[in-house]
PDB file of N, CA and C in Angstrom:
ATOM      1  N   UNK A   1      25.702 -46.028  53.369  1.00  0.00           N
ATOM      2  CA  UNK A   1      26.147 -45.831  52.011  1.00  0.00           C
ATOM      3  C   UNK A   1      27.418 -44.991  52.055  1.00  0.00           C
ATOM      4  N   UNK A   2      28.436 -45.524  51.330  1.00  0.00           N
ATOM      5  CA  UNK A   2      29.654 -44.916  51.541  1.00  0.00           C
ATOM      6  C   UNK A   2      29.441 -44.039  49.846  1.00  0.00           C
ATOM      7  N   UNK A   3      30.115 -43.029  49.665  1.00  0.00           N
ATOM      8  CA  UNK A   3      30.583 -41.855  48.609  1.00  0.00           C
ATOM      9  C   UNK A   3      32.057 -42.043  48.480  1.00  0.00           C
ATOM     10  N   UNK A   4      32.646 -42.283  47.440  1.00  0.00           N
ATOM     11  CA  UNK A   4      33.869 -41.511  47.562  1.00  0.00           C
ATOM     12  C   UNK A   4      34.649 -41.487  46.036  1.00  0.00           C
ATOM     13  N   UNK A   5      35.366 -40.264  46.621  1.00  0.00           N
ATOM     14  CA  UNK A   5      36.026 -39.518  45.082  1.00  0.00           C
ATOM     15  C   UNK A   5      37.364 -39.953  44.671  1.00  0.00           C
ATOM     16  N   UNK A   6      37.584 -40.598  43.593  1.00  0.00           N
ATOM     17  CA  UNK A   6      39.009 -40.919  43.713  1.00  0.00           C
ATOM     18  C   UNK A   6      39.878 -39.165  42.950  1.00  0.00           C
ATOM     19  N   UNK A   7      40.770 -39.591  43.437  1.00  0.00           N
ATOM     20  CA  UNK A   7      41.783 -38.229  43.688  1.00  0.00           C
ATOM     21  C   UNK A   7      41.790 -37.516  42.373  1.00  0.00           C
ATOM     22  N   UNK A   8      42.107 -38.506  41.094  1.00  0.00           N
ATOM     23  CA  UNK A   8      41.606 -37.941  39.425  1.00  0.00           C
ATOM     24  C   UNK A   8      40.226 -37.303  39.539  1.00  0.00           C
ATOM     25  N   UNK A   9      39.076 -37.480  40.225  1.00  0.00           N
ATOM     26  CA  UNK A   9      38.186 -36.821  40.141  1.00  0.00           C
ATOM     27  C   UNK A   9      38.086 -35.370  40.691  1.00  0.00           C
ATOM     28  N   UNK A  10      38.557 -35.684  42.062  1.00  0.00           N
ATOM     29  CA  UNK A  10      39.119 -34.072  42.874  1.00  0.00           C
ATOM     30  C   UNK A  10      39.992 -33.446  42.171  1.00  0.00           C
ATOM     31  N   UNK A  11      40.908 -33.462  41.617  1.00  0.00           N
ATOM     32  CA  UNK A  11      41.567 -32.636  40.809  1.00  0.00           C
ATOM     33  C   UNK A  11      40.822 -32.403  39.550  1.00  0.00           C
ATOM     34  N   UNK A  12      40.024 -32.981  39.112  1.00  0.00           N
ATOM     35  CA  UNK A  12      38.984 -32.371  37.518  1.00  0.00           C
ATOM     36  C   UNK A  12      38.015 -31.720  38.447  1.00  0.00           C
ATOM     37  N   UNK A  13      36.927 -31.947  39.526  1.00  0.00           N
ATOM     38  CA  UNK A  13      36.145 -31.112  39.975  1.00  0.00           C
ATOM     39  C   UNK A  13      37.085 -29.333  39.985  1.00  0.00           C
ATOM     40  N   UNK A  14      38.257 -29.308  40.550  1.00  0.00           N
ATOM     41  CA  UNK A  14      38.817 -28.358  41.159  1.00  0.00           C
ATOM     42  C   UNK A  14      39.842 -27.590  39.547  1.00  0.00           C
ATOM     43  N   UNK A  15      39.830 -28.498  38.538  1.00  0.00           N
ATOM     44  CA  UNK A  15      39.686 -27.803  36.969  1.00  0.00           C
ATOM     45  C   UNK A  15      38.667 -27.010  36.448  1.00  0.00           C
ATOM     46  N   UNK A  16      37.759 -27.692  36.636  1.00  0.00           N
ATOM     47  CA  UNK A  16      36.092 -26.998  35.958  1.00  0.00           C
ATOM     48  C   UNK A  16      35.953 -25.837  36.869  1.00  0.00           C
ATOM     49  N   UNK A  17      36.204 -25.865  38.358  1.00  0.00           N
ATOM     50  CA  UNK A  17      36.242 -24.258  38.795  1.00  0.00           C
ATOM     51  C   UNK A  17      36.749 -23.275  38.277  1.00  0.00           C
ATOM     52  N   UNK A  18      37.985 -23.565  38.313  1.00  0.00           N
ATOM     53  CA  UNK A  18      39.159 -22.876  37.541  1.00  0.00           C
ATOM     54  C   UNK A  18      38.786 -22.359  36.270  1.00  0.00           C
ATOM     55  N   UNK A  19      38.830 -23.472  35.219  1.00  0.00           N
ATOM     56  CA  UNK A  19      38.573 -23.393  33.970  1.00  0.00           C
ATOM     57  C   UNK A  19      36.810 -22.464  33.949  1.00  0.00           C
ATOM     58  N   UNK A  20      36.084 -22.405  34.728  1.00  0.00           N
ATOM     59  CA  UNK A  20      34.740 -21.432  34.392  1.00  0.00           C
ATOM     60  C   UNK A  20      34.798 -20.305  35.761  1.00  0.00           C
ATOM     61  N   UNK A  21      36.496 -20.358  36.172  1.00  0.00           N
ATOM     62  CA  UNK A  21      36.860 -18.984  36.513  1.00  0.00           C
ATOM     63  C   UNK A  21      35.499 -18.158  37.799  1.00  0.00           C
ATOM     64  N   UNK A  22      34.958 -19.550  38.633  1.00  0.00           N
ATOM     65  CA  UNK A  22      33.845 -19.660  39.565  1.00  0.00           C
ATOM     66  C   UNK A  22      34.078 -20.206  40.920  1.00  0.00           C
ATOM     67  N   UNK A  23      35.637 -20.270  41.232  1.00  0.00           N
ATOM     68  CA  UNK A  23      35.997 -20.152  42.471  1.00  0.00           C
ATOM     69  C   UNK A  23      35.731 -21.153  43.473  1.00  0.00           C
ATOM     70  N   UNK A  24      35.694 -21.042  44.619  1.00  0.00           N
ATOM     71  CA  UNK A  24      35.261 -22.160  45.756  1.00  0.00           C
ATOM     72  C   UNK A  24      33.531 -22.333  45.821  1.00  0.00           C
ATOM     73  N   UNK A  25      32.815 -21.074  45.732  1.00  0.00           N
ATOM     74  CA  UNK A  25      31.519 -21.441  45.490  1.00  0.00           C
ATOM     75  C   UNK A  25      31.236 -22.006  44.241  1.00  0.00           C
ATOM     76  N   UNK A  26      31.432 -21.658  43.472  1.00  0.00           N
ATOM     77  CA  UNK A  26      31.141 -22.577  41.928  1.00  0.00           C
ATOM     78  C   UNK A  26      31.319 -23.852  42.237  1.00  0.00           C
ATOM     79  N   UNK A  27      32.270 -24.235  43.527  1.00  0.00           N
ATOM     80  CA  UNK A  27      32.760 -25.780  43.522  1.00  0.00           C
ATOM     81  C   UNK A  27      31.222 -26.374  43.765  1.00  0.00           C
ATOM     82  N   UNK A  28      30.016 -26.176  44.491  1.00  0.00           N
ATOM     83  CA  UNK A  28      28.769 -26.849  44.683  1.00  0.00           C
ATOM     84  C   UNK A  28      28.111 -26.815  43.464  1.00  0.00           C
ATOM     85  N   UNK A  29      27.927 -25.729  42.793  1.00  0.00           N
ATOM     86  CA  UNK A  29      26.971 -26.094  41.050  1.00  0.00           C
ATOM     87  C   UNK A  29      28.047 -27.261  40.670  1.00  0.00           C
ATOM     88  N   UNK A  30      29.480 -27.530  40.558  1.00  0.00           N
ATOM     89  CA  UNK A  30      29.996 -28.412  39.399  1.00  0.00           C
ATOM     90  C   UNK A  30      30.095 -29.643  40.511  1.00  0.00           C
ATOM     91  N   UNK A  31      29.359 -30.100  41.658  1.00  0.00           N
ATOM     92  CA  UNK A  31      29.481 -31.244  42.625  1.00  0.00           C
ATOM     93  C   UNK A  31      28.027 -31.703  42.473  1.00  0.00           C
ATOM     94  N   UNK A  32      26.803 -30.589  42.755  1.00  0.00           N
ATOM     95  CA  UNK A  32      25.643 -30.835  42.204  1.00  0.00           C
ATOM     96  C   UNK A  32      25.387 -31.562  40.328  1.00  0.00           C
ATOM     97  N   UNK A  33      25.599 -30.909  39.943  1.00  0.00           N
ATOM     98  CA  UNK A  33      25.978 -31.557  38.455  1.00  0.00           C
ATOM     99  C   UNK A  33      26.017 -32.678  38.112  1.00  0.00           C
ATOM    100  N   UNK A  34      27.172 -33.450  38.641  1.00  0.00           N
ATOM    101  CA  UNK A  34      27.657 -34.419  39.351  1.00  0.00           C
ATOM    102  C   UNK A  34      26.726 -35.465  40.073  1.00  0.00           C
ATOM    103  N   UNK A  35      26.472 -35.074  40.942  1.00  0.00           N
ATOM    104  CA  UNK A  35      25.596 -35.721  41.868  1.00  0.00           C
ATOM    105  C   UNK A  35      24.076 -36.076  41.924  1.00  0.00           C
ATOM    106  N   UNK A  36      23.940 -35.011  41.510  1.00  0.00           N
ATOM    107  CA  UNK A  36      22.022 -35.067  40.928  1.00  0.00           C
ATOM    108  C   UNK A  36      21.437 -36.086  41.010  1.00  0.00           C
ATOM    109  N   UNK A  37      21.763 -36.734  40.282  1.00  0.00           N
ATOM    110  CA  UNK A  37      20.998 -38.721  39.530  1.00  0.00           C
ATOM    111  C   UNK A  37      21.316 -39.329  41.048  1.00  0.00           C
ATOM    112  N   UNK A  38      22.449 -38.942  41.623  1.00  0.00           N
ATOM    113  CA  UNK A  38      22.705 -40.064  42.306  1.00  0.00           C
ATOM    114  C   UNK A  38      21.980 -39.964  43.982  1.00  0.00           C
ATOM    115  N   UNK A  39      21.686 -38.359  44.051  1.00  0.00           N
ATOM    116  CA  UNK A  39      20.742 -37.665  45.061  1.00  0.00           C
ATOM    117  C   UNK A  39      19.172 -38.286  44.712  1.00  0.00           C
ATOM    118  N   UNK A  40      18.929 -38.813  43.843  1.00  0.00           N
ATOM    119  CA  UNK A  40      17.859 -39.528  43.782  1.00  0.00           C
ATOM    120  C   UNK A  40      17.782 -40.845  43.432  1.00  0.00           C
ATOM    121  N   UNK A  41      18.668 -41.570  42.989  1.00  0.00           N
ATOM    122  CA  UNK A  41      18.711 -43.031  43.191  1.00  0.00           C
ATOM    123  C   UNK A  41      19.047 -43.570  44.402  1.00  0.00           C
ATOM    124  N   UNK A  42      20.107 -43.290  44.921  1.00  0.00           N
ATOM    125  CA  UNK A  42      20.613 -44.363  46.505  1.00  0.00           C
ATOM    126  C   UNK A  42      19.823 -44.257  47.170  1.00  0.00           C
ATOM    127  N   UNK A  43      18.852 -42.886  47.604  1.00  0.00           N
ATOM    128  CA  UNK A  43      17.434 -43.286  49.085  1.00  0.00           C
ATOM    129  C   UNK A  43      16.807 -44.222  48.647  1.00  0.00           C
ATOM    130  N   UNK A  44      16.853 -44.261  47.303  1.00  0.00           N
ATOM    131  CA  UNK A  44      15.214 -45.648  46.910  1.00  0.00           C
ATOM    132  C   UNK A  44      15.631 -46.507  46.658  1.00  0.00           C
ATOM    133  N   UNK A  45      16.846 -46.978  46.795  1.00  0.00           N
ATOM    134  CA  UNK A  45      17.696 -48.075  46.764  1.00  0.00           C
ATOM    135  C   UNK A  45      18.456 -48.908  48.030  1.00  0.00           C
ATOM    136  N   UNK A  46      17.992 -49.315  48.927  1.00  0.00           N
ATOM    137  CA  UNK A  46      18.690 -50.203  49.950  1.00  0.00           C
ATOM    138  C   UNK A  46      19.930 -50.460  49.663  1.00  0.00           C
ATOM    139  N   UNK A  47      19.965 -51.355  48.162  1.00  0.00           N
ATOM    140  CA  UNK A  47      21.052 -51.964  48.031  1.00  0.00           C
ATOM    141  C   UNK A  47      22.102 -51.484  47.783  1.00  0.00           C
ATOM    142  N   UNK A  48      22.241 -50.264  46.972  1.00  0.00           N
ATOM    143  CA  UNK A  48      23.126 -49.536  47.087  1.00  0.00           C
ATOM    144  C   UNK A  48      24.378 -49.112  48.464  1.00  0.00           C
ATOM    145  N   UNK A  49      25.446 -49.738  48.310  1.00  0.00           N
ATOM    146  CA  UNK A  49      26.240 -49.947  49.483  1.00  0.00           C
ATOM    147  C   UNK A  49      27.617 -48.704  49.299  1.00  0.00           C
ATOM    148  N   UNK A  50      27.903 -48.544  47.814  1.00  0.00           N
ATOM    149  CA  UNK A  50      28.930 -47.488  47.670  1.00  0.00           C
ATOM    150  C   UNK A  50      28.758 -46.689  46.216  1.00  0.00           C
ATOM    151  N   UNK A  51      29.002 -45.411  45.996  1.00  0.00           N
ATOM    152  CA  UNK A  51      29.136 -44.893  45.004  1.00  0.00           C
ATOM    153  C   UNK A  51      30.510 -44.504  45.030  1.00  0.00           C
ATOM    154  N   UNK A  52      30.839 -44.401  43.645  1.00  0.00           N
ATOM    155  CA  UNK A  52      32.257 -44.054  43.446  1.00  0.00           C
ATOM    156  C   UNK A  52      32.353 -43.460  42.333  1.00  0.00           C
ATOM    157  N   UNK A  53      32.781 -41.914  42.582  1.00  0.00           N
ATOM    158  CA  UNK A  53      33.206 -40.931  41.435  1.00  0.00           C
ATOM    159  C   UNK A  53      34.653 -40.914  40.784  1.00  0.00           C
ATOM    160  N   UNK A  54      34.469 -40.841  39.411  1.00  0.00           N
ATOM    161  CA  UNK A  54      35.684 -40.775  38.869  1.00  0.00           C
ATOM    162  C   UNK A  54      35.963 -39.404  38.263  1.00  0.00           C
ATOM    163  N   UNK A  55      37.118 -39.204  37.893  1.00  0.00           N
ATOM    164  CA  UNK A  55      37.105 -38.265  36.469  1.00  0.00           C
ATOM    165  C   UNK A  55      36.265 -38.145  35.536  1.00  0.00           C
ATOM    166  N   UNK A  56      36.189 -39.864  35.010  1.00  0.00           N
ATOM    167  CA  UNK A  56      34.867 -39.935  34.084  1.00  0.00           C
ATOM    168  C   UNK A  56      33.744 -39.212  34.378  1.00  0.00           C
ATOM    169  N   UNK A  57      33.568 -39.367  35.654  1.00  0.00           N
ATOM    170  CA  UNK A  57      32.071 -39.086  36.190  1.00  0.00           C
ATOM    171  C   UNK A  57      32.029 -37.178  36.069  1.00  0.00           C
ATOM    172  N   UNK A  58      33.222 -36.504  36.179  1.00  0.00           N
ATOM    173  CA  UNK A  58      33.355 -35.454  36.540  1.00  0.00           C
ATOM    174  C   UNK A  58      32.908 -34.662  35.189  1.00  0.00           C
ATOM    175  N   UNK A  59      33.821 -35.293  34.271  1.00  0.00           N
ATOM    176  CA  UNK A  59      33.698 -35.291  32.726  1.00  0.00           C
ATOM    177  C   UNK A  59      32.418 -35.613  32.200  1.00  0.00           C
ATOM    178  N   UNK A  60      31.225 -36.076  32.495  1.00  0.00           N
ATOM    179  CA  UNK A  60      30.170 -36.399  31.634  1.00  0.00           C
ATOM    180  C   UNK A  60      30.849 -37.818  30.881  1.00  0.00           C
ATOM    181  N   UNK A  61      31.317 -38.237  30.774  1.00  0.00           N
ATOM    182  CA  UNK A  61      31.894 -39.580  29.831  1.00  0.00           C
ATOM    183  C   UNK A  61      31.667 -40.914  30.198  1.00  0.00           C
ATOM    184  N   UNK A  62      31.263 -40.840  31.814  1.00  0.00           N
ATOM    185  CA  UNK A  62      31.236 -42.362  32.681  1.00  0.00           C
ATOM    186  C   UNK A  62      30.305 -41.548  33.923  1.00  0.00           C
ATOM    187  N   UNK A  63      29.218 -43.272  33.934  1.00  0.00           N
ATOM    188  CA  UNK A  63      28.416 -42.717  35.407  1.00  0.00           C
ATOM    189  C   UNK A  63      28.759 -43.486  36.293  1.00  0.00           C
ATOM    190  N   UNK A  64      28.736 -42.706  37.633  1.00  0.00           N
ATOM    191  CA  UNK A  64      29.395 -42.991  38.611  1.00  0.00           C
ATOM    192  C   UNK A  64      29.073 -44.961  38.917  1.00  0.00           C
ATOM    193  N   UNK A  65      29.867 -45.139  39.623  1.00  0.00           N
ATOM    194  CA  UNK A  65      30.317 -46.750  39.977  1.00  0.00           C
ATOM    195  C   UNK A  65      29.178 -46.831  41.117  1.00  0.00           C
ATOM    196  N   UNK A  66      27.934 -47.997  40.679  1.00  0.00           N
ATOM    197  CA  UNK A  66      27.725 -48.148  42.237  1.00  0.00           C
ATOM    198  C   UNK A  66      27.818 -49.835  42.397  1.00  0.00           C
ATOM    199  N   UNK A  67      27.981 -49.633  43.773  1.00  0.00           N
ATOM    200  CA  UNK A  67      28.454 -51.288  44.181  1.00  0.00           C
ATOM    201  C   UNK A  67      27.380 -51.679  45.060  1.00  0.00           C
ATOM    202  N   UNK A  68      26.693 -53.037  44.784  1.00  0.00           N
ATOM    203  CA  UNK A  68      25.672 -52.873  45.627  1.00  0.00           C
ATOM    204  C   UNK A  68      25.880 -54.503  46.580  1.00  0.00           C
ATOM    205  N   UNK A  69      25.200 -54.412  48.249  1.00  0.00           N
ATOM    206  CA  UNK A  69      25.523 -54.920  48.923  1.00  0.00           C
ATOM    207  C   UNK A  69      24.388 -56.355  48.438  1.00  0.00           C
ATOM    208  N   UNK A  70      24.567 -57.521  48.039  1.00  0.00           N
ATOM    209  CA  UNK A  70      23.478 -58.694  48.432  1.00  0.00           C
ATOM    210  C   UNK A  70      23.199 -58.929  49.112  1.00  0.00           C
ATOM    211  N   UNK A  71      23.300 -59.069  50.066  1.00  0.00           N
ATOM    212  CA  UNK A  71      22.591 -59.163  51.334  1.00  0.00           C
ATOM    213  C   UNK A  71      21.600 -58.274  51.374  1.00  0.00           C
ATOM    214  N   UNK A  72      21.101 -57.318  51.099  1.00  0.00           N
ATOM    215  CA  UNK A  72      20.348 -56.268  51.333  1.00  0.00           C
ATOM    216  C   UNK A  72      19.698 -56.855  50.002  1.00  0.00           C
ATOM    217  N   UNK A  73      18.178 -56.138  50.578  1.00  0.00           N
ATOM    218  CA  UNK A  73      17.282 -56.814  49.987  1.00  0.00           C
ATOM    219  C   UNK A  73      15.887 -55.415  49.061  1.00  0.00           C
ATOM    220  N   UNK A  74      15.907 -54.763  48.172  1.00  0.00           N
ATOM    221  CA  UNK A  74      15.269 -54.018  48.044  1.00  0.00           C
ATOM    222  C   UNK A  74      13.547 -54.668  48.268  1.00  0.00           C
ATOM    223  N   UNK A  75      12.486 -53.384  48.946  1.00  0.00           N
ATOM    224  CA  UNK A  75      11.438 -53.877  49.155  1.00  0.00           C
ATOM    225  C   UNK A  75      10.230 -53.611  48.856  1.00  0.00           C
ATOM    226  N   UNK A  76      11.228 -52.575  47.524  1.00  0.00           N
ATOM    227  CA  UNK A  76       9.983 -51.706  46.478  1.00  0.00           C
ATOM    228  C   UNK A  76       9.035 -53.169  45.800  1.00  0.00           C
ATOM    229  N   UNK A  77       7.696 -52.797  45.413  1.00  0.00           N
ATOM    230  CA  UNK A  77       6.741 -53.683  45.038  1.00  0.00           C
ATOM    231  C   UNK A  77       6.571 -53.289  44.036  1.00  0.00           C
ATOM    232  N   UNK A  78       6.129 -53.561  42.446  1.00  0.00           N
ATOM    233  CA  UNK A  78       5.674 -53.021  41.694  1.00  0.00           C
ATOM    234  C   UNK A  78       4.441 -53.827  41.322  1.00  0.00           C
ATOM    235  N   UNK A  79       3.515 -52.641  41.245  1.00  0.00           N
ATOM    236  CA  UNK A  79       1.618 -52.494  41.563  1.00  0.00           C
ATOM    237  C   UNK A  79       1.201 -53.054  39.527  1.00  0.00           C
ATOM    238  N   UNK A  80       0.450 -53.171  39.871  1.00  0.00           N
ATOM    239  CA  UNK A  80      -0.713 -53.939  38.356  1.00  0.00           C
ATOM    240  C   UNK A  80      -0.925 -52.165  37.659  1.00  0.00           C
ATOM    241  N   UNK A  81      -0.750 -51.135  38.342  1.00  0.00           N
ATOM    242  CA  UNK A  81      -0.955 -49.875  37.585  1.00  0.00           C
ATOM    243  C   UNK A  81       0.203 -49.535  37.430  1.00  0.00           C
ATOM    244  N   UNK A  82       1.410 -50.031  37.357  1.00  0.00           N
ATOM    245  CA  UNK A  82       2.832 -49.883  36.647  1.00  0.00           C
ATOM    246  C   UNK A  82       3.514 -48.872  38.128  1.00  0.00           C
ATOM    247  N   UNK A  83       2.649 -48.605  38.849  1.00  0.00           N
ATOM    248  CA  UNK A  83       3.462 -47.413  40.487  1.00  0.00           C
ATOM    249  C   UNK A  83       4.406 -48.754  41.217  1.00  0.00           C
ATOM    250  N   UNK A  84       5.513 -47.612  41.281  1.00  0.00           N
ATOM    251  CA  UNK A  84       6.100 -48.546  42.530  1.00  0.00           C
ATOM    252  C   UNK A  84       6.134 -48.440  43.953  1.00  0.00           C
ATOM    253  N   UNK A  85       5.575 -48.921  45.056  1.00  0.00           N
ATOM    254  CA  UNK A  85       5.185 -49.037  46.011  1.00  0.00           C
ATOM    255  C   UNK A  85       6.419 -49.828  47.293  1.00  0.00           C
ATOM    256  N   UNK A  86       6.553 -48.666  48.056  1.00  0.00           N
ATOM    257  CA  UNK A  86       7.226 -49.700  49.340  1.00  0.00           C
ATOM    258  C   UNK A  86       6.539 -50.270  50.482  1.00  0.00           C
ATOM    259  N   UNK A  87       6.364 -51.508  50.981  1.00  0.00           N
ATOM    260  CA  UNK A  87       4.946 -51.588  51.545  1.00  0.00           C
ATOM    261  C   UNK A  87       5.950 -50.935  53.354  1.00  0.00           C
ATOM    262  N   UNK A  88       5.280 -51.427  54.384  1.00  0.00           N
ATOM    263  CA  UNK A  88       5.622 -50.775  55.556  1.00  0.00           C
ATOM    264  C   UNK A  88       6.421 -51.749  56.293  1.00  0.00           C
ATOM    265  N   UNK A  89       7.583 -51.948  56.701  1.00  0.00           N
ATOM    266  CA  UNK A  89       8.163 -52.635  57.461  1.00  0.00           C
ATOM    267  C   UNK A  89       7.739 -52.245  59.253  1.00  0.00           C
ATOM    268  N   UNK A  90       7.982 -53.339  59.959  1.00  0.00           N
ATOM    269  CA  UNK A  90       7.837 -52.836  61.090  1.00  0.00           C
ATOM    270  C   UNK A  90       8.612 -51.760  62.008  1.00  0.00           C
ATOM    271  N   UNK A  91       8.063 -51.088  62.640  1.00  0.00           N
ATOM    272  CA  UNK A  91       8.922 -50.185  62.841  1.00  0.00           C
ATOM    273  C   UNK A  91       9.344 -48.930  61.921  1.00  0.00           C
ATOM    274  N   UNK A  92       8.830 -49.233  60.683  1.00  0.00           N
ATOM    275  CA  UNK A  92       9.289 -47.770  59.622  1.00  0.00           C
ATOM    276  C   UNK A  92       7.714 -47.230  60.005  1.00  0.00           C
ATOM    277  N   UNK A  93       8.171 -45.888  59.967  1.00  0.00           N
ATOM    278  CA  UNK A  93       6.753 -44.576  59.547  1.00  0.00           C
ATOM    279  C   UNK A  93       6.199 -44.832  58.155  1.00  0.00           C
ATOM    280  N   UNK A  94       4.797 -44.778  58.542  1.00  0.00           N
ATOM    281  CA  UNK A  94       3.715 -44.890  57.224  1.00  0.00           C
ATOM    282  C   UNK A  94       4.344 -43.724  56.519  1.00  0.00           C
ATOM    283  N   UNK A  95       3.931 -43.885  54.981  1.00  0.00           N
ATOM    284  CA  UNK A  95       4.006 -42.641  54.131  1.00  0.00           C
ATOM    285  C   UNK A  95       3.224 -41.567  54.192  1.00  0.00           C
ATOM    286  N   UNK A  96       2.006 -41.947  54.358  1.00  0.00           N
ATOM    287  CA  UNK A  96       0.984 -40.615  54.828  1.00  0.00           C
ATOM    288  C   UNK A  96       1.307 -39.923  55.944  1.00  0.00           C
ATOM    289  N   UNK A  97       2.411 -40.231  57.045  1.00  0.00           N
ATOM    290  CA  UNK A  97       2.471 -39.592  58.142  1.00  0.00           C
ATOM    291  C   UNK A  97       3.724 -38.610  58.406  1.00  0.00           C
ATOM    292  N   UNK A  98       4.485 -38.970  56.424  1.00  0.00           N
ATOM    293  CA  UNK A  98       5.946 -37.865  56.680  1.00  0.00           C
ATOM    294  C   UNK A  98       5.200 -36.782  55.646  1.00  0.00           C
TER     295      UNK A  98
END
């Protein structure tokens, strides 16, 4: 999975520091912010091949771009009790064992 920031976004991340006067460490709360949703969608997503941050994205106004690969095949199941389930490919670790 590729990430990447286009340059309008790096320069608004590196505003909102500025502008809430929070320096180089502040830069991780306003990247977390940011990132959150997307720290939990792409692991459960195979298909997911690229995210792409904008300004928008930096701004609250637009969510980030994701581009997803077809070829890749998601292998979540969804169960008769509404759970979604990944069953075990060969070679992957059971869930009970992480």
């Amino acid at each position: 999975m590729e990430l990447v920031f286009e340059q309008e976004a790096l320069e608004a991340v590196a505003d909102k520091a500025i502008e809430r006067n929070i320096g180089a460490r502040g830069l991780r709360a306003v990247m977390e912010s940011i990132l959150t949703q997307i720290m939990y969608d792409v692991p459960s997503d195979p298909t997911i091949e690229k995210v792409s941050i904008t300004r928008g994205c930096v701004e609250g106004t637009e969510k980030p771009a994701l581009i997803y690969d077809k070829r890749r095949v998601n292998h979540a199941v969804k169960l008769s009790n509404g759970k979604t389930e990944k069953p075990e490919l060969p070679g992957s670790t059971p869930a009970s064992a992480s």
